[in-house]
N, C-alpha and C. Protein backbone atom coordinates (compact mmCIF):
# COMPACT_ATOMS: atom_id res chain seq x y z
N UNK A 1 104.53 100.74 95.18
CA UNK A 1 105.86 100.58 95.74
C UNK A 1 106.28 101.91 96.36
N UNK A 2 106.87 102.33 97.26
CA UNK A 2 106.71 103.38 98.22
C UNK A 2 108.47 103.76 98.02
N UNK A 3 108.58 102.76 97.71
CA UNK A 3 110.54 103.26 97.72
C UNK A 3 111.37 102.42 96.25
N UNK A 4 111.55 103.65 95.59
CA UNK A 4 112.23 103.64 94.21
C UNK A 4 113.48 102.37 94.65
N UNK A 5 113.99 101.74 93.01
CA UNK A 5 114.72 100.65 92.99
C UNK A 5 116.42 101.47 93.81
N UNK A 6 116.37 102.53 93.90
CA UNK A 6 117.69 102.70 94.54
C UNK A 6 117.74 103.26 95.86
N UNK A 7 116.07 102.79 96.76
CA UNK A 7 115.74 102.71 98.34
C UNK A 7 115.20 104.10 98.32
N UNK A 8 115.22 105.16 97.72
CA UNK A 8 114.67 106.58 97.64
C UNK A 8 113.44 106.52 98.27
N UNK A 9 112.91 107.11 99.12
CA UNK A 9 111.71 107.04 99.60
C UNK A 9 110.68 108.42 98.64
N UNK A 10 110.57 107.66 97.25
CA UNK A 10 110.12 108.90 95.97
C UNK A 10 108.79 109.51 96.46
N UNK A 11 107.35 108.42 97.20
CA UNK A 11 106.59 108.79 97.73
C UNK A 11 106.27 110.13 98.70
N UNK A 12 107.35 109.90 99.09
CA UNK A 12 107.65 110.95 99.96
C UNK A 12 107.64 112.42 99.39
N UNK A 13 108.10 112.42 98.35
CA UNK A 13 108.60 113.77 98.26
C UNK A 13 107.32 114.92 97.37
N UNK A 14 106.49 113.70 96.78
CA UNK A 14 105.39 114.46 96.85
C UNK A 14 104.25 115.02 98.20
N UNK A 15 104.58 114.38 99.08
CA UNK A 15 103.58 114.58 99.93
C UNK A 15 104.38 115.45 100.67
N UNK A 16 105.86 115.54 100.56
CA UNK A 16 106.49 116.97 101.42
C UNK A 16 106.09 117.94 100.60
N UNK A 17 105.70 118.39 99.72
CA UNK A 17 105.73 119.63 99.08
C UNK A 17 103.83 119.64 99.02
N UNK A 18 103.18 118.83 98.88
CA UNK A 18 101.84 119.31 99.58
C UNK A 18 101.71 119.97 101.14
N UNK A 19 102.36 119.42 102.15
CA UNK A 19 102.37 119.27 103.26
C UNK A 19 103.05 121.08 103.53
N UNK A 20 104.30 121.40 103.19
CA UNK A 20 104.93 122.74 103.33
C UNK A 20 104.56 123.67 102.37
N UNK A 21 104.37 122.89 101.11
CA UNK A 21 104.07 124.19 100.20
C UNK A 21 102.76 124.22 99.71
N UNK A 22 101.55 123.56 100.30
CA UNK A 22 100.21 124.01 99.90
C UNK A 22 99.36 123.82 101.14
N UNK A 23 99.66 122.91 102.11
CA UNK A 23 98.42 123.21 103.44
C UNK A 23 99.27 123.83 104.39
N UNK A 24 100.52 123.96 104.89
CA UNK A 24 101.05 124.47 105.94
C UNK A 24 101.63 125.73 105.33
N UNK A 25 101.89 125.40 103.97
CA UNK A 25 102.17 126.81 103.58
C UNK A 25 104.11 127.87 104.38
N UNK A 26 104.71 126.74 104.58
CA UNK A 26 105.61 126.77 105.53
C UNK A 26 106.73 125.74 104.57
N UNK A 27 107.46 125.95 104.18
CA UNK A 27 108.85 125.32 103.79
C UNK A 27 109.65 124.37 104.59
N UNK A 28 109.10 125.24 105.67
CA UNK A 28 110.55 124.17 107.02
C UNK A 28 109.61 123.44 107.57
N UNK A 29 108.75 123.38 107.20
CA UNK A 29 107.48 122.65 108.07
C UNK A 29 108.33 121.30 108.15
N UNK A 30 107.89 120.02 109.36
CA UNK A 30 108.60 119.22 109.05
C UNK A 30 107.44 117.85 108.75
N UNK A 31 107.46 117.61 107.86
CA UNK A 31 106.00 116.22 106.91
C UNK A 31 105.81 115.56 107.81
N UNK A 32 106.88 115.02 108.26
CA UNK A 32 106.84 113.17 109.57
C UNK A 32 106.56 113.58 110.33
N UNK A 33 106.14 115.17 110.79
CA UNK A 33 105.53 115.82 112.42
C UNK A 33 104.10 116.43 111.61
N UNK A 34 103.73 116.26 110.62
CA UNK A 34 102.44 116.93 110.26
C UNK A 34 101.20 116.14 111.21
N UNK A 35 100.45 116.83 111.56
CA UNK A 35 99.08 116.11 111.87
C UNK A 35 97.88 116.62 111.64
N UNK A 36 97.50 115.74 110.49
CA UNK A 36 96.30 116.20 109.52
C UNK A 36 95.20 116.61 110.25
N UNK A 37 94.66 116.33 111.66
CA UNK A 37 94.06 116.29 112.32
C UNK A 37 93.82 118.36 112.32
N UNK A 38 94.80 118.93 112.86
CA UNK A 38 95.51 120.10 113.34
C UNK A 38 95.54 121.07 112.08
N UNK A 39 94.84 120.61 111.13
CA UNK A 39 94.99 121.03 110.04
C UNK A 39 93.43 120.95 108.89
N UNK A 40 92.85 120.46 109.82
CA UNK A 40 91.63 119.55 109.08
C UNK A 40 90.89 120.89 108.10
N UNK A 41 90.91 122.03 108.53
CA UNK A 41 89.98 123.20 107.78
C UNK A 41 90.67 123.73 106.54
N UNK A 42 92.19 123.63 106.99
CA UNK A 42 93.51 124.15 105.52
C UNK A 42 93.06 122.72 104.13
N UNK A 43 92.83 121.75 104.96
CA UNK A 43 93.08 120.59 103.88
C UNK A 43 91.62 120.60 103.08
N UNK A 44 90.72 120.85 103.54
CA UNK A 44 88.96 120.93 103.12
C UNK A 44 89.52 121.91 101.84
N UNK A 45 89.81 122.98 102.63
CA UNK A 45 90.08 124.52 101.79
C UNK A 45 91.15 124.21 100.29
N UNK A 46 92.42 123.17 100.60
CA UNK A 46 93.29 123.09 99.52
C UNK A 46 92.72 122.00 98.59
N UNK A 47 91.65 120.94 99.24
CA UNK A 47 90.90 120.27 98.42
C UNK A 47 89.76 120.44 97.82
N UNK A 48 89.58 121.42 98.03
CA UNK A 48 88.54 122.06 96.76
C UNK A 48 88.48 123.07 95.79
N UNK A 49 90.23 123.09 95.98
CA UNK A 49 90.96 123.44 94.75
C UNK A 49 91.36 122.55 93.51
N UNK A 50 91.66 121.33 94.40
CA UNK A 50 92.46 120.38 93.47
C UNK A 50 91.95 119.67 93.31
N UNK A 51 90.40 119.02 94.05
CA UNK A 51 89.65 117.81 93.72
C UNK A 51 88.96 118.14 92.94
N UNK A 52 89.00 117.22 91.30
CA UNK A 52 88.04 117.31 90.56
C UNK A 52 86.92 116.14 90.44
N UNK A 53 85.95 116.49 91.02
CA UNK A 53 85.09 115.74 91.48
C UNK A 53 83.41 116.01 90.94
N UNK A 54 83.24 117.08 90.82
CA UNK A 54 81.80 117.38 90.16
C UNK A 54 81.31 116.26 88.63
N UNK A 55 80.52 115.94 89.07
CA UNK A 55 79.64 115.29 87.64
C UNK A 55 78.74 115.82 87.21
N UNK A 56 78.58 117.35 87.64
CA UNK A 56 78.22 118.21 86.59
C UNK A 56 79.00 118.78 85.24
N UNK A 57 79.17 118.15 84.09
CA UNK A 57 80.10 118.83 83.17
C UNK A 57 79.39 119.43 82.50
N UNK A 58 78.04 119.97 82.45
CA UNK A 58 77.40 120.70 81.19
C UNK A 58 78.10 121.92 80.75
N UNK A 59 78.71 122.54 81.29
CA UNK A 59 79.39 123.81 81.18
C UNK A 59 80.42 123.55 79.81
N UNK A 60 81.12 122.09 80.23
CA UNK A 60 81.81 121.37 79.30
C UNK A 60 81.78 121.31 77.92
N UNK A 61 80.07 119.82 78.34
CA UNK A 61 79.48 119.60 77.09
C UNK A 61 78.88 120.47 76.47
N UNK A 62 78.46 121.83 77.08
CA UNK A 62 77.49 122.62 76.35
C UNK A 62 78.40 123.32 75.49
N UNK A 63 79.41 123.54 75.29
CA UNK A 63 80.50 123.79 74.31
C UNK A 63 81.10 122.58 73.36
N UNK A 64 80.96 121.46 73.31
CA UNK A 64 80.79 120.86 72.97
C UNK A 64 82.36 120.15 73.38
N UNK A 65 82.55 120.16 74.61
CA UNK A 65 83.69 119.24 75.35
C UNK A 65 83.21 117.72 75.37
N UNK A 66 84.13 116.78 75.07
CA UNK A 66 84.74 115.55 74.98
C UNK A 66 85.79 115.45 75.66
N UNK A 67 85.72 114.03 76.32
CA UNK A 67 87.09 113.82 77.15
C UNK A 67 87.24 112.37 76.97
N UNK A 68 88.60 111.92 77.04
CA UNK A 68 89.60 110.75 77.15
C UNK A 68 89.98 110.85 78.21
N UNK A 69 89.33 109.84 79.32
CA UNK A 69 90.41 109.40 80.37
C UNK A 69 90.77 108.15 80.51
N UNK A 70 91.84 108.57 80.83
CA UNK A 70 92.85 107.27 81.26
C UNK A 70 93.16 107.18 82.46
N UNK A 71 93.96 105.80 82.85
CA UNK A 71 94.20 106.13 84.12
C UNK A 71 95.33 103.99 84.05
N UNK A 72 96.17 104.26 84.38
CA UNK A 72 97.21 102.89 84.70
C UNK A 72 96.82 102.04 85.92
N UNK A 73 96.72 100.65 85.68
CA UNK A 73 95.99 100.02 86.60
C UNK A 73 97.22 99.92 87.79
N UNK A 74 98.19 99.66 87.59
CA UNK A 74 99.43 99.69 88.27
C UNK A 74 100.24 101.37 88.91
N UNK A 75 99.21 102.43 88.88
CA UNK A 75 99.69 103.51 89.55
C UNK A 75 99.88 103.98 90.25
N UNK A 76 100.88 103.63 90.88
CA UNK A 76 101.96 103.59 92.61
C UNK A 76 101.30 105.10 92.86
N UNK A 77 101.16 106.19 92.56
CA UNK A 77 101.08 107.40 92.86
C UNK A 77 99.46 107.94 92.90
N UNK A 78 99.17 107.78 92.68
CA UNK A 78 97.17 107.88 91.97
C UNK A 78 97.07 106.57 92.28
N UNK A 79 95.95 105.53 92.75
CA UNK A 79 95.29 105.01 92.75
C UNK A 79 93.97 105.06 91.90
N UNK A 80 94.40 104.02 90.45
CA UNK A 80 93.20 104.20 89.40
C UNK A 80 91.46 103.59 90.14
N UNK A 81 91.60 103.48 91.43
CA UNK A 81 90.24 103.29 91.93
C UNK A 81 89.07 104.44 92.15
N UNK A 82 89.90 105.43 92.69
CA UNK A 82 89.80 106.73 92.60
C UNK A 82 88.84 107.27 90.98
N UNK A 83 89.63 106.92 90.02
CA UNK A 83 88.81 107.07 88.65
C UNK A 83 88.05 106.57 88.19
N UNK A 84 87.77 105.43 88.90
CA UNK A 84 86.95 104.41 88.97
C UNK A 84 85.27 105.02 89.20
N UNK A 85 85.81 105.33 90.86
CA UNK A 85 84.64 105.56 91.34
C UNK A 85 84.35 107.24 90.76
N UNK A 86 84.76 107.70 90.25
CA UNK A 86 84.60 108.97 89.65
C UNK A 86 83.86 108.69 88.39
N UNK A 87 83.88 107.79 87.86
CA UNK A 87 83.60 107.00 86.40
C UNK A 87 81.96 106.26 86.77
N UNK A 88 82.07 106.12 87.92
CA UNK A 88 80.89 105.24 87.78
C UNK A 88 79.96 106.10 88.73
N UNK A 89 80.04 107.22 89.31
CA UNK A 89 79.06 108.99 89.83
C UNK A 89 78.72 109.29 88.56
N UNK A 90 79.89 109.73 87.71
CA UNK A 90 79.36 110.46 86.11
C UNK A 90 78.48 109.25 86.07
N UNK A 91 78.72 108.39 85.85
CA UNK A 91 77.57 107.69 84.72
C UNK A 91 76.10 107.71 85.74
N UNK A 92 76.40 107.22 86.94
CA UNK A 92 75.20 107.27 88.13
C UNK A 92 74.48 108.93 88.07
N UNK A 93 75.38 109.75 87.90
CA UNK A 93 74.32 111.47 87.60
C UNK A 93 73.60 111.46 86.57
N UNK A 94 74.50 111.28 85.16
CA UNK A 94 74.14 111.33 84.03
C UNK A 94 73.41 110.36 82.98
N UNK A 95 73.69 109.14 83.47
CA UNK A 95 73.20 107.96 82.48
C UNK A 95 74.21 107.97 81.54
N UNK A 96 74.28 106.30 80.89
CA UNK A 96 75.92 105.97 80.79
C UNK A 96 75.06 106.29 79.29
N UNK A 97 73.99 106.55 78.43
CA UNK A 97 74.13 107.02 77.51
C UNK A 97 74.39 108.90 77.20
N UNK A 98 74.30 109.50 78.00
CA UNK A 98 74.07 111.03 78.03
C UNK A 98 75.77 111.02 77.97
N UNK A 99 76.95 110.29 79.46
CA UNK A 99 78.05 109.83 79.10
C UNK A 99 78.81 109.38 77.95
N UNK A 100 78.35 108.41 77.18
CA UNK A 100 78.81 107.91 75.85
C UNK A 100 79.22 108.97 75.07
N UNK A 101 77.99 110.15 75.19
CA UNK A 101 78.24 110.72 74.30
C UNK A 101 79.11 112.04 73.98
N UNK A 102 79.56 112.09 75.07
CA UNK A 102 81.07 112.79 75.29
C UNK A 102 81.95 112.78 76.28
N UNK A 103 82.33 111.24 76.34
CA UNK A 103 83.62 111.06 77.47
C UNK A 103 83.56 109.17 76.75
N UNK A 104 84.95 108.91 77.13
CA UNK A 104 85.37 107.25 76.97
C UNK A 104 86.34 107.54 78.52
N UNK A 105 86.55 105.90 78.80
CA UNK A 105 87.15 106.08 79.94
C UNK A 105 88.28 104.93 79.38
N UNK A 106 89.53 104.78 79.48
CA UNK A 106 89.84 103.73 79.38
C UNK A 106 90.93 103.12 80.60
N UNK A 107 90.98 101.92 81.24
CA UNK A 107 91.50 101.87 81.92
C UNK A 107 92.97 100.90 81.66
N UNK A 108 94.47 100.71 81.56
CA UNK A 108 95.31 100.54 80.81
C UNK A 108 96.16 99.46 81.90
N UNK A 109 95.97 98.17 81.48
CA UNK A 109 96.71 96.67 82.09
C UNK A 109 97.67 97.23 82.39
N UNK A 110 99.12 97.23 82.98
CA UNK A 110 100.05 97.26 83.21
C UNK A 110 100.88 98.43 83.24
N UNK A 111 99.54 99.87 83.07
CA UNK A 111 100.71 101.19 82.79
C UNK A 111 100.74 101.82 84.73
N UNK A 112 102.05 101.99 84.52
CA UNK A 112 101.68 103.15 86.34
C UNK A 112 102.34 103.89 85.87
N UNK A 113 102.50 104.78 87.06
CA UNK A 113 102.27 106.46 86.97
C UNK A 113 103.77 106.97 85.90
N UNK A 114 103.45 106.98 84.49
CA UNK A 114 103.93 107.32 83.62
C UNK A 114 105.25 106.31 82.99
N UNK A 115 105.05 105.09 83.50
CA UNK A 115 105.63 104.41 82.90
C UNK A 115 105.03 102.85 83.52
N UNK A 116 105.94 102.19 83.92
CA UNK A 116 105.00 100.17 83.80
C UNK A 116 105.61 99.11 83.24
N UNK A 117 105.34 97.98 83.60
CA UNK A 117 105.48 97.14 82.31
C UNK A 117 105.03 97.00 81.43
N UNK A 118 103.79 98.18 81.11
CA UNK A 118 103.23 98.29 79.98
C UNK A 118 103.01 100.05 79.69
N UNK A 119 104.12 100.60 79.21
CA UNK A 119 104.43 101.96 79.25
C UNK A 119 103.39 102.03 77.28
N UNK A 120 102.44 102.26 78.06
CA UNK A 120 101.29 102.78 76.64
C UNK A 120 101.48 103.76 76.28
N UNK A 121 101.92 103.72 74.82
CA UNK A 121 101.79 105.16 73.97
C UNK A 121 100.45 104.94 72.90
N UNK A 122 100.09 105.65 73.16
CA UNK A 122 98.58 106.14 72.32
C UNK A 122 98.20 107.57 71.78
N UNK A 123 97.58 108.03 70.56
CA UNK A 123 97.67 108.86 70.41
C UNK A 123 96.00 109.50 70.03
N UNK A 124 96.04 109.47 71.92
CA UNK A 124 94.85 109.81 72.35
C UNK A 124 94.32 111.27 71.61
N UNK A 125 95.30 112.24 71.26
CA UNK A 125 95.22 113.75 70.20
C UNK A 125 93.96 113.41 68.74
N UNK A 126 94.54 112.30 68.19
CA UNK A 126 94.14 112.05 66.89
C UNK A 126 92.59 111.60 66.90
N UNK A 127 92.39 110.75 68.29
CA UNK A 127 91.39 109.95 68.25
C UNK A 127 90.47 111.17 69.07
N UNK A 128 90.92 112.20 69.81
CA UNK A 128 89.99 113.21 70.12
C UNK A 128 89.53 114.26 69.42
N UNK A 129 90.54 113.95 68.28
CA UNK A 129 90.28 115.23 67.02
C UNK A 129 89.25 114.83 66.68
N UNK A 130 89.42 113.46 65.86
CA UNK A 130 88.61 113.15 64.97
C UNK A 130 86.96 112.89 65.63
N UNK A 131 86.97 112.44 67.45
CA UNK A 131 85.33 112.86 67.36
C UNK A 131 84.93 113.97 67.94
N UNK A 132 85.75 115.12 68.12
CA UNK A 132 84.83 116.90 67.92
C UNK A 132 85.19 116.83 66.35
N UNK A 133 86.02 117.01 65.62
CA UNK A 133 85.96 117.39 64.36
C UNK A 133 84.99 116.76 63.44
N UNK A 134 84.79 115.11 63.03
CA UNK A 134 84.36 114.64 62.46
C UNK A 134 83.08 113.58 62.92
N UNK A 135 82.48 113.87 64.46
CA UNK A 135 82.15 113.28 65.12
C UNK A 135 82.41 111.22 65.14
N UNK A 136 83.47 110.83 65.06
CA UNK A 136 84.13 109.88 65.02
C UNK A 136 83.77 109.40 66.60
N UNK A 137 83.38 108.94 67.20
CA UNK A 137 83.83 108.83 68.59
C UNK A 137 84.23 107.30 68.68
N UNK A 138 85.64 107.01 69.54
CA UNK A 138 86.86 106.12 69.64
C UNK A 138 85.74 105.24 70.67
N UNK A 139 86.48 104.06 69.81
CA UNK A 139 86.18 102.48 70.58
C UNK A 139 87.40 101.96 70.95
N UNK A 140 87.61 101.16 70.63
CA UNK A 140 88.83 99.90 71.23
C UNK A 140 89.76 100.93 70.14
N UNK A 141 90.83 101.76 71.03
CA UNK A 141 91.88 102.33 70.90
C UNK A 141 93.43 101.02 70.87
N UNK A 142 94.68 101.35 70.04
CA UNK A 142 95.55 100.38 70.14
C UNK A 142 96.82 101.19 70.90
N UNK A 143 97.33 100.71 71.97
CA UNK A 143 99.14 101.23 72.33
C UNK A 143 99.82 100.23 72.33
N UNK A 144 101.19 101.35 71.89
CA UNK A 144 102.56 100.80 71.47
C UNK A 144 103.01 101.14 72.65
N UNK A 145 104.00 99.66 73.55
CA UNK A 145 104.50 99.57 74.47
C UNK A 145 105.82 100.12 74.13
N UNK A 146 106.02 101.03 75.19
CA UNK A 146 107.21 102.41 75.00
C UNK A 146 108.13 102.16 75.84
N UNK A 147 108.21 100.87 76.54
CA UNK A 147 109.85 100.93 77.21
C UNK A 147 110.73 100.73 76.69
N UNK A 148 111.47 101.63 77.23
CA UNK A 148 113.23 101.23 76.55
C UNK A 148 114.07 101.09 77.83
N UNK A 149 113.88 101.38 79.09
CA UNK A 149 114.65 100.59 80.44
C UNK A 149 115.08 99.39 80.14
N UNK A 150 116.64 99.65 80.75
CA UNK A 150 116.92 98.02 81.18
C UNK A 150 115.88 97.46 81.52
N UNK A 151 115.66 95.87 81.08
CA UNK A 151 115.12 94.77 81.56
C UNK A 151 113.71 95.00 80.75
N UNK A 152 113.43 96.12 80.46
CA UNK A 152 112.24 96.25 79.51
C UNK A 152 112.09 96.30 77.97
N UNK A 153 113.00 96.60 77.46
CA UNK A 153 113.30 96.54 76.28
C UNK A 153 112.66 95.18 75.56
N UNK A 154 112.42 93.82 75.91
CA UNK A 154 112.26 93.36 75.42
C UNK A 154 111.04 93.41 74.55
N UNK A 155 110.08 94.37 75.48
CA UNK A 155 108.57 94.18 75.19
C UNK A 155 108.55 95.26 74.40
N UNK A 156 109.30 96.36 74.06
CA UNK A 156 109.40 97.48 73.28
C UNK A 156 108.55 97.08 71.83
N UNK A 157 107.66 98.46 71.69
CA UNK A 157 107.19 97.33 70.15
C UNK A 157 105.81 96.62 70.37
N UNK A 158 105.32 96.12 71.61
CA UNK A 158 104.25 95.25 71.35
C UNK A 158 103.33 95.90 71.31
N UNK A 159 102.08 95.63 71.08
CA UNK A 159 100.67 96.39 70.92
C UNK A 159 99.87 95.88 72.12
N UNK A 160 98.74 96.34 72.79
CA UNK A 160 97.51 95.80 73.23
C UNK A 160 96.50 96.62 73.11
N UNK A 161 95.39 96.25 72.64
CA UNK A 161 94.31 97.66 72.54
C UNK A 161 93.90 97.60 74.15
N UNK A 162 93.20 99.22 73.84
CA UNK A 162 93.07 99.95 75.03
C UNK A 162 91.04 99.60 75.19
N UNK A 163 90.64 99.08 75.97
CA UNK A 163 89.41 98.74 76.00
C UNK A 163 88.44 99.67 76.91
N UNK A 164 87.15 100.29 76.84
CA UNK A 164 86.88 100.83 77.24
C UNK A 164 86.38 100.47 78.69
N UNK A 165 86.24 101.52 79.50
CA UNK A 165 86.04 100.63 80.86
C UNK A 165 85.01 99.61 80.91
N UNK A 166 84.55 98.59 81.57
CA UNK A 166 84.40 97.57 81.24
C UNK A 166 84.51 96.38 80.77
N UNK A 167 85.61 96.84 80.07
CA UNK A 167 85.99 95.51 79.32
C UNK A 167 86.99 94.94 79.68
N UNK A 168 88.35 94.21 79.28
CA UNK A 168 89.66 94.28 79.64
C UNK A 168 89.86 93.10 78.32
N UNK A 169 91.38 93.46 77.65
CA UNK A 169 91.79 92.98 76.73
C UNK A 169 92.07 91.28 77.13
N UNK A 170 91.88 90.61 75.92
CA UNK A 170 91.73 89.14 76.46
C UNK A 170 92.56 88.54 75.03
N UNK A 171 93.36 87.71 75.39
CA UNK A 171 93.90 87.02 74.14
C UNK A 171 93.04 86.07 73.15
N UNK A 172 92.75 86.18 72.60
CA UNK A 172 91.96 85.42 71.16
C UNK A 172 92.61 84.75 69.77
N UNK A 173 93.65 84.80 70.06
CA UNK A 173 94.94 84.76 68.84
C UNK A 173 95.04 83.04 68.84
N UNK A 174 96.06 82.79 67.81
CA UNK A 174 96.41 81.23 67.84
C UNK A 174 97.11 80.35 68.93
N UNK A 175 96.40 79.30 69.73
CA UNK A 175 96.73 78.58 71.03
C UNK A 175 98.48 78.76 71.05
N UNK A 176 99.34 78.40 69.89
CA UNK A 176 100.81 78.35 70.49
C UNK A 176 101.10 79.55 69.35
N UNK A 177 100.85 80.69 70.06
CA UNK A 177 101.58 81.86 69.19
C UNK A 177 102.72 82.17 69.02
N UNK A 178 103.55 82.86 67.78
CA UNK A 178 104.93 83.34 67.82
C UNK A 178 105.17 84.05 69.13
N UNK A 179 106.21 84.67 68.63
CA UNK A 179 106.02 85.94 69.73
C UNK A 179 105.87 86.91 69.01
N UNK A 180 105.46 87.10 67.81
CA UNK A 180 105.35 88.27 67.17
C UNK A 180 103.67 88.35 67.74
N UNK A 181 102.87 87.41 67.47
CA UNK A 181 101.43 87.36 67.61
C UNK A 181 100.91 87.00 68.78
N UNK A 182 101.75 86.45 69.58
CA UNK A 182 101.50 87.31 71.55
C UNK A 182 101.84 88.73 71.33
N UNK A 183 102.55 89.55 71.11
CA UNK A 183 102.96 90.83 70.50
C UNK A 183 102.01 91.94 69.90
N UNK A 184 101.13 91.44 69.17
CA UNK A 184 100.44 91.99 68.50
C UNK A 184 98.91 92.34 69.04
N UNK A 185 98.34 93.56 69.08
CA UNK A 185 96.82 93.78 69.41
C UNK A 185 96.80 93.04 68.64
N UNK A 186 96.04 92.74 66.98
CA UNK A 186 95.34 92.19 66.27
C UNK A 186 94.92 90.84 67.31
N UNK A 187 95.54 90.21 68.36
CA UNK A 187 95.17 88.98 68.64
C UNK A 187 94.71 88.81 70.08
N UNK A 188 94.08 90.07 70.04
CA UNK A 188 93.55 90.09 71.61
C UNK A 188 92.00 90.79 71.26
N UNK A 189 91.21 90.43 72.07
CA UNK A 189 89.48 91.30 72.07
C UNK A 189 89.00 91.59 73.08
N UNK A 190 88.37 92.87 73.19
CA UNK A 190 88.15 93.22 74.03
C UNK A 190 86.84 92.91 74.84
N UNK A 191 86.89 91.92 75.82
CA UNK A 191 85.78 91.49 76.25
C UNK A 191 85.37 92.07 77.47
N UNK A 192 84.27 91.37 77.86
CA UNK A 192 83.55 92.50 79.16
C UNK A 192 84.13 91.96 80.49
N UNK A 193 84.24 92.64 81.90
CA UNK A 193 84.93 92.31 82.43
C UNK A 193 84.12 91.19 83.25
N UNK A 194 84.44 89.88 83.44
CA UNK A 194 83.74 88.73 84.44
C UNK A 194 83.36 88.12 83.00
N UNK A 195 83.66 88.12 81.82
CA UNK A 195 83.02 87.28 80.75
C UNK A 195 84.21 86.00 80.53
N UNK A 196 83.70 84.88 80.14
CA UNK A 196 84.98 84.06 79.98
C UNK A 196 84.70 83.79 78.81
C-alpha cells in the first residue's frame, strides 16, 4: 500500500532520504526530479554498502554464527521475495544441509513491515540462545499476535506457529472450532508448501 490510512504518501519518505541523503548526497535535492539513470555509478557505489547479499558466511560460521531470519509475507516496504531469493543462493552455494546447520529462515503469514494483521511476537532471543548455547537448534517456532490497533484488537492473543521456509502453517484442529481453538497454534501444522 503506497499511501498510509490518512492519504500520507509514507513510501515516499523513505526513498526521499535515500535519494538526498545517501546517493545525491544533497538535502534540497528534489526525489520526483531524481533520475537514476544520471546517477547509475553513486547507486552501484551506495549499494554495496547496504546490499547484503554474499552467501559466503564462513567468516560467520567459523565463529560459530547462527542466524534467524524472518521476513512478513505482507511487507509494503521490503518485499519478502527479495529474502526469498537470498534464501534459496545460500542454500544453492552451500547445500541446504551445510545451511541447516546454522541459519532457519522463517517466513510469517500476515506480518508487514513491523506490524499486519498478524503483528508476530516471538522470542526469536531465547530460541537463538538456546542453539549457540546448548546446541538446541529451533523448528516450528510459536507467535503471539500483538495487535492492539483499532479494528485489531480482536485477534490480540492468538497464536500461529512460525514454520520454517517451506512449509506454511495449515489448520488441523476440530472441523467446527471455538474461537479459542481457531486461536490457538496447538491446532495448526506445519506442512510443506503445495502439500494438501
Amino acid at each position: 500500500m503506497p499511501f498510509g490510512p490518512d492519504g500520507t504518501a509514507f513510501q515516499y519518505f523513505p526513498g526521499k532520504g535515500a535519494v538526498t541523503g545517501f546517493i545525491t548526497k544533497n538535502l534540497n535535492a528534489d526525489p520526483l526530479a531524481f533520475d537514476p539513470s544520471q546517477w547509475a555509478t553513486r547507486i552501484q557505489q551506495v549499494s554495496s554498502w547496504t546490499d547484503a547479499v554474499s552467501t559466503d558466511l564462513s567468516d560467520f560460521t567459523d565463529h560459530g554464527g547462527k542466524l534467524l531470519l524472518t521476513h512478513g509475507t505482507i511487507d509494503d516496504s521490503i518485499t519478502p521475495y527479495n529474502t526469498v531469493m537470498y534464501w534459496q543462493r545460500l542454500v544453492a552455494a552451500n547445500g541446504q544441509a551445510e545451511v541447516d546447520s546454522f541459519a532457519r529462515f522463517y517466513l510469517i503469514p500476515g506480518k508487514g513491515h513491523g506490524g499486519g494483521i498478524f503483528n508476530a511476537k516471538v522470542d526469536l532471543l531465547s530460541a537463538l540462545e538456546a542453539w549457540v548455547e546448548q546446541g538446541q537448534a529451533p523448528g516450528q517456532l510459536v507467535a503471539v499476535d500483538g495487535n492492539t490497533d483499532a479494528g485489531t484488537t480482536a485477534t490480540n492473543g492468538r497464536t500461529r506457529p512460525l514454520c520454517r521456509y517451506g512449509s506454511q502453517p495449515r489448520y488441523t484442529g476440530p472441523a467446527n472450532p471455538t474461537q479459542a481453538q481457531a486461536n490457538d497454534a496447538a491446532n495448526f501444522t506445519c506442512t510443506a508448501n503445495g502439500a494438501s
